[in-house]
C-alpha atoms as a PDB file:
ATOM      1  CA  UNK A   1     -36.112   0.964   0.189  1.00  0.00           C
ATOM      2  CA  UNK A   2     -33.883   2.235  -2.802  1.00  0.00           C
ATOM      3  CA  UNK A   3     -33.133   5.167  -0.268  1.00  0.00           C
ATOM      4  CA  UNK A   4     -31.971   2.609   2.842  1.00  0.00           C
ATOM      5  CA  UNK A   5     -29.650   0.537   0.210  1.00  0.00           C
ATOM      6  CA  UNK A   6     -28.223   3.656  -1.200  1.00  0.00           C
ATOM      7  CA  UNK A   7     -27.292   4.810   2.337  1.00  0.00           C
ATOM      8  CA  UNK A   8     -25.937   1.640   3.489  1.00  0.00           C
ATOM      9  CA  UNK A   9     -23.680   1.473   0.235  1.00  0.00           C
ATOM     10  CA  UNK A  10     -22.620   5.214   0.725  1.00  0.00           C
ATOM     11  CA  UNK A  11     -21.819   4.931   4.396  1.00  0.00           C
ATOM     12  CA  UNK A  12     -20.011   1.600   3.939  1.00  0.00           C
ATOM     13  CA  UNK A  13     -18.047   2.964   1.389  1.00  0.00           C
ATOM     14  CA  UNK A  14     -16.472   5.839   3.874  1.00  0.00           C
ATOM     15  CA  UNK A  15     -16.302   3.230   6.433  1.00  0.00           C
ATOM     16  CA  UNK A  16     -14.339   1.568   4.186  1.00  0.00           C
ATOM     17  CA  UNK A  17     -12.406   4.883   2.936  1.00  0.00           C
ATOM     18  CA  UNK A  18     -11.439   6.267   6.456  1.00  0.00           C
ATOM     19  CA  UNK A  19     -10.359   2.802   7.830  1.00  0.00           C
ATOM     20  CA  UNK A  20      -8.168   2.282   5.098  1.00  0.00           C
ATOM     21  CA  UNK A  21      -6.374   5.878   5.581  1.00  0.00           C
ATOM     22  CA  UNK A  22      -6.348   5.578   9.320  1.00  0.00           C
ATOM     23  CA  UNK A  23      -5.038   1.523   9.123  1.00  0.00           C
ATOM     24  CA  UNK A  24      -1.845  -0.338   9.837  1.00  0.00           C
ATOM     25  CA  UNK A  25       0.854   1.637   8.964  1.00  0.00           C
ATOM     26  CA  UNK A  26       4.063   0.202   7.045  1.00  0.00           C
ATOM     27  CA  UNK A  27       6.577   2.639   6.000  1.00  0.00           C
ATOM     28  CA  UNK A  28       9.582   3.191   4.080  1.00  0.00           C
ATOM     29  CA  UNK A  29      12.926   1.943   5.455  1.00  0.00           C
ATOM     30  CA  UNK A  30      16.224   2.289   4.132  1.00  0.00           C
ATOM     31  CA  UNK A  31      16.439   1.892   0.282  1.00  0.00           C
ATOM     32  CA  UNK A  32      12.968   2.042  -0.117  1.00  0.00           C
ATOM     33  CA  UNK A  33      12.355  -0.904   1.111  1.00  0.00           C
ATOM     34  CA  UNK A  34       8.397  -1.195   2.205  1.00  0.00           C
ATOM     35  CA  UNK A  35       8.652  -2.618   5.991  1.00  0.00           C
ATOM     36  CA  UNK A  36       5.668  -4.065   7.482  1.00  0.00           C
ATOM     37  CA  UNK A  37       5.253  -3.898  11.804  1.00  0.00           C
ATOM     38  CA  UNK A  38       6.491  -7.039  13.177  1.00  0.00           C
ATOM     39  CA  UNK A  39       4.414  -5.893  15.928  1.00  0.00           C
ATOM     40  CA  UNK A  40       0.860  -6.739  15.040  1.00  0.00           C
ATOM     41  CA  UNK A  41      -1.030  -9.179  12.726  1.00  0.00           C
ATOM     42  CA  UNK A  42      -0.317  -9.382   9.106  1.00  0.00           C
ATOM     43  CA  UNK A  43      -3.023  -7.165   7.064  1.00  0.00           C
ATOM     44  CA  UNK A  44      -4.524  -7.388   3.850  1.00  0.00           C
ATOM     45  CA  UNK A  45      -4.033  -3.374   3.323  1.00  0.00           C
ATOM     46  CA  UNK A  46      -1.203  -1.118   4.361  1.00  0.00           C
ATOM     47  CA  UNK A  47      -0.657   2.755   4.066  1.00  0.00           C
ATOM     48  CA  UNK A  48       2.562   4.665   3.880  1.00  0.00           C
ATOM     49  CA  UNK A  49       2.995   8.174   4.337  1.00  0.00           C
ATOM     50  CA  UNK A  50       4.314   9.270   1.143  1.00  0.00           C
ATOM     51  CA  UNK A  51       5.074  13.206   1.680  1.00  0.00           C
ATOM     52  CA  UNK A  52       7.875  14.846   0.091  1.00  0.00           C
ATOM     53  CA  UNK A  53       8.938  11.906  -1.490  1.00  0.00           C
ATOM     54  CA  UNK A  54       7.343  12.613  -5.257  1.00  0.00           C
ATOM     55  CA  UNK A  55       7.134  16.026  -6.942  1.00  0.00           C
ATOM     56  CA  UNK A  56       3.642  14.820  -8.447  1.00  0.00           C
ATOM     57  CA  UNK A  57       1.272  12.226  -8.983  1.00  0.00           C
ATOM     58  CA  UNK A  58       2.261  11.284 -12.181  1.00  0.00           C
ATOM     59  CA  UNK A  59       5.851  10.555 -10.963  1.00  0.00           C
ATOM     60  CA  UNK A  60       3.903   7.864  -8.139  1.00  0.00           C
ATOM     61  CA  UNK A  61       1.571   6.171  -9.766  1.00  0.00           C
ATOM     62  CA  UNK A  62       4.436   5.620 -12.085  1.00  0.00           C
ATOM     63  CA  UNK A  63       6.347   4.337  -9.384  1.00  0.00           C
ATOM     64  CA  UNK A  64       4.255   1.990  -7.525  1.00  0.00           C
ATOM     65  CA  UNK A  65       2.794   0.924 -11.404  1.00  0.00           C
ATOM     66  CA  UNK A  66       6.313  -0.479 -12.152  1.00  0.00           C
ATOM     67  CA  UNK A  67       5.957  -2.575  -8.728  1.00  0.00           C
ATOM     68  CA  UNK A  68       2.238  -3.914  -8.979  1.00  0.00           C
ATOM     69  CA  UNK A  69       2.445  -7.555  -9.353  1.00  0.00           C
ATOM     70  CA  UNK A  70       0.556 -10.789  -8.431  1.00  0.00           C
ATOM     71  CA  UNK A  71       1.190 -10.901  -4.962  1.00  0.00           C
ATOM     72  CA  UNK A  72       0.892  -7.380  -4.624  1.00  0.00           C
ATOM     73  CA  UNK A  73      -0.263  -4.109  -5.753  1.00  0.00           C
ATOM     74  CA  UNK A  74      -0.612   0.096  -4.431  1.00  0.00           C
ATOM     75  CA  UNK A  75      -3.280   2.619  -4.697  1.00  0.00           C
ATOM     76  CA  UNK A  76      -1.961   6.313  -4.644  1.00  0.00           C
ATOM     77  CA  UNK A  77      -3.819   8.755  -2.871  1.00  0.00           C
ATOM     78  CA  UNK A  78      -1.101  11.722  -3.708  1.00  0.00           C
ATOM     79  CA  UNK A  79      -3.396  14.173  -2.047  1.00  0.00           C
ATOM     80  CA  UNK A  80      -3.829  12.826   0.772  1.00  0.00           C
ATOM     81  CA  UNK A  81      -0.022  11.469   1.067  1.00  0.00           C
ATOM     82  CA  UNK A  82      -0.523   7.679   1.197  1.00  0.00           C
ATOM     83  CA  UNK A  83      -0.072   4.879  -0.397  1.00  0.00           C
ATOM     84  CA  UNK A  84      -2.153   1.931  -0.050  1.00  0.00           C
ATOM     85  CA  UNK A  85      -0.427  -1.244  -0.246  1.00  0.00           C
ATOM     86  CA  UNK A  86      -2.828  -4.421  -0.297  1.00  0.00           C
ATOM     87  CA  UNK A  87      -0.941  -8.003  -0.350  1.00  0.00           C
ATOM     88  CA  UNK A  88      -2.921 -10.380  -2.298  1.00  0.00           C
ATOM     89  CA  UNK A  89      -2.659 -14.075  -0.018  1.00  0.00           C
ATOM     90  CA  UNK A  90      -4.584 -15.821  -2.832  1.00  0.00           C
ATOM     91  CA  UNK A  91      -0.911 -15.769  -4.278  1.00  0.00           C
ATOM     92  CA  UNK A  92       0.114 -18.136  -0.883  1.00  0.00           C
ATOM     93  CA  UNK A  93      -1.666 -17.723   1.835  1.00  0.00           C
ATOM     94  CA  UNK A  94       0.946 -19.374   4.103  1.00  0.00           C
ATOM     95  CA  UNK A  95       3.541 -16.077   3.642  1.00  0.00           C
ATOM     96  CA  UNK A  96       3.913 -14.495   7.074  1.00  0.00           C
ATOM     97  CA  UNK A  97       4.868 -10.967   8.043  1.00  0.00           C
ATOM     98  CA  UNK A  98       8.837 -12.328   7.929  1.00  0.00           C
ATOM     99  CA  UNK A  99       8.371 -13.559   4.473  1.00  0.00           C
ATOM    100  CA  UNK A 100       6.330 -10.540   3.326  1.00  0.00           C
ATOM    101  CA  UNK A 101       9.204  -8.413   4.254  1.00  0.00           C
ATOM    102  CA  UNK A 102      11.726 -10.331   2.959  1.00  0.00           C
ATOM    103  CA  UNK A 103      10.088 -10.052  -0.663  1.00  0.00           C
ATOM    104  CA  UNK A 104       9.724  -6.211  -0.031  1.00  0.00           C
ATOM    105  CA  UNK A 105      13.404  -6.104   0.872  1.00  0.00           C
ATOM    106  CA  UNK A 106      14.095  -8.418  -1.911  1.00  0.00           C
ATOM    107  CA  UNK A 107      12.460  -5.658  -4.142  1.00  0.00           C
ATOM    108  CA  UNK A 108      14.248  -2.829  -2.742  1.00  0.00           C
ATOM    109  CA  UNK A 109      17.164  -2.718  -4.542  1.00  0.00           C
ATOM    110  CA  UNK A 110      14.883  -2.117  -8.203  1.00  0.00           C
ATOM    111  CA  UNK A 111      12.702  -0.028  -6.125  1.00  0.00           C
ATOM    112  CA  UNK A 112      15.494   2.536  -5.289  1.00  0.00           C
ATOM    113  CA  UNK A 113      17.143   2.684  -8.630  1.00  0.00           C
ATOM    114  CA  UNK A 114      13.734   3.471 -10.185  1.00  0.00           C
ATOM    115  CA  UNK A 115      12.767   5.977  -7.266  1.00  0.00           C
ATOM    116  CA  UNK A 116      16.326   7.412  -8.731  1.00  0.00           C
ATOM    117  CA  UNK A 117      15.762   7.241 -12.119  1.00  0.00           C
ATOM    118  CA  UNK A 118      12.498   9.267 -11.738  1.00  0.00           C
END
């Protein structure tokens, strides 16, 4: 029995790994401003490719520390190149994919000053 539950728990837990790496993808825009796709239904987790855009892993989880909030916070997987971003709707679970995006361009501006700074 302790063999089945341990199974279940470690092939859930890829599940859960490789559909968060392969999931909706949001991505950078101009100023670093995080842009979800219009085009399909708001998610609770994002990824965004992340290559070339930090020397190390330090320097992003730094980053995306200084921008995890209430409403929102990122998981860094430098190795692999992604970012997870998961939007938290217990904050208000009325925001829709407009709104979400026009907090994320709302945060742009500090986002690319610190992505300078760094």
């Amino acid at each position: 029995m302790r063999t089945l539950i341990f199974s279940l728990l470690i092939g859930a837990s890829w599940m859960a790994t490789a559909a968060t790496a392969d999931g909706v993808k949001a991505e950078f825009g101009d100023n670093m401003q995080i842009v979800l796709p219009a085009d399909q239904p708001l998610q609770a987790v994002y990824t965004i490719d992340i290559s070339g855009l930090f020397s190390n892993e330090g320097a992003a989880n730094q980053f995306f520390g200084m921008f995890t909030e209430n409403v929102v916070h990122y998981v860094v997987h430098f190795d692999e190149n992604y970012v997870e971003v998961h939007l938290h709707s217990y904050a208000d679970p009325a925001w829709t994919m407009t709104q979400w995006n026009d907090y994320f361009a709302a945060r742009s501006v500090k986002m690319k000053a610190v992505y300078e700074s760094l």
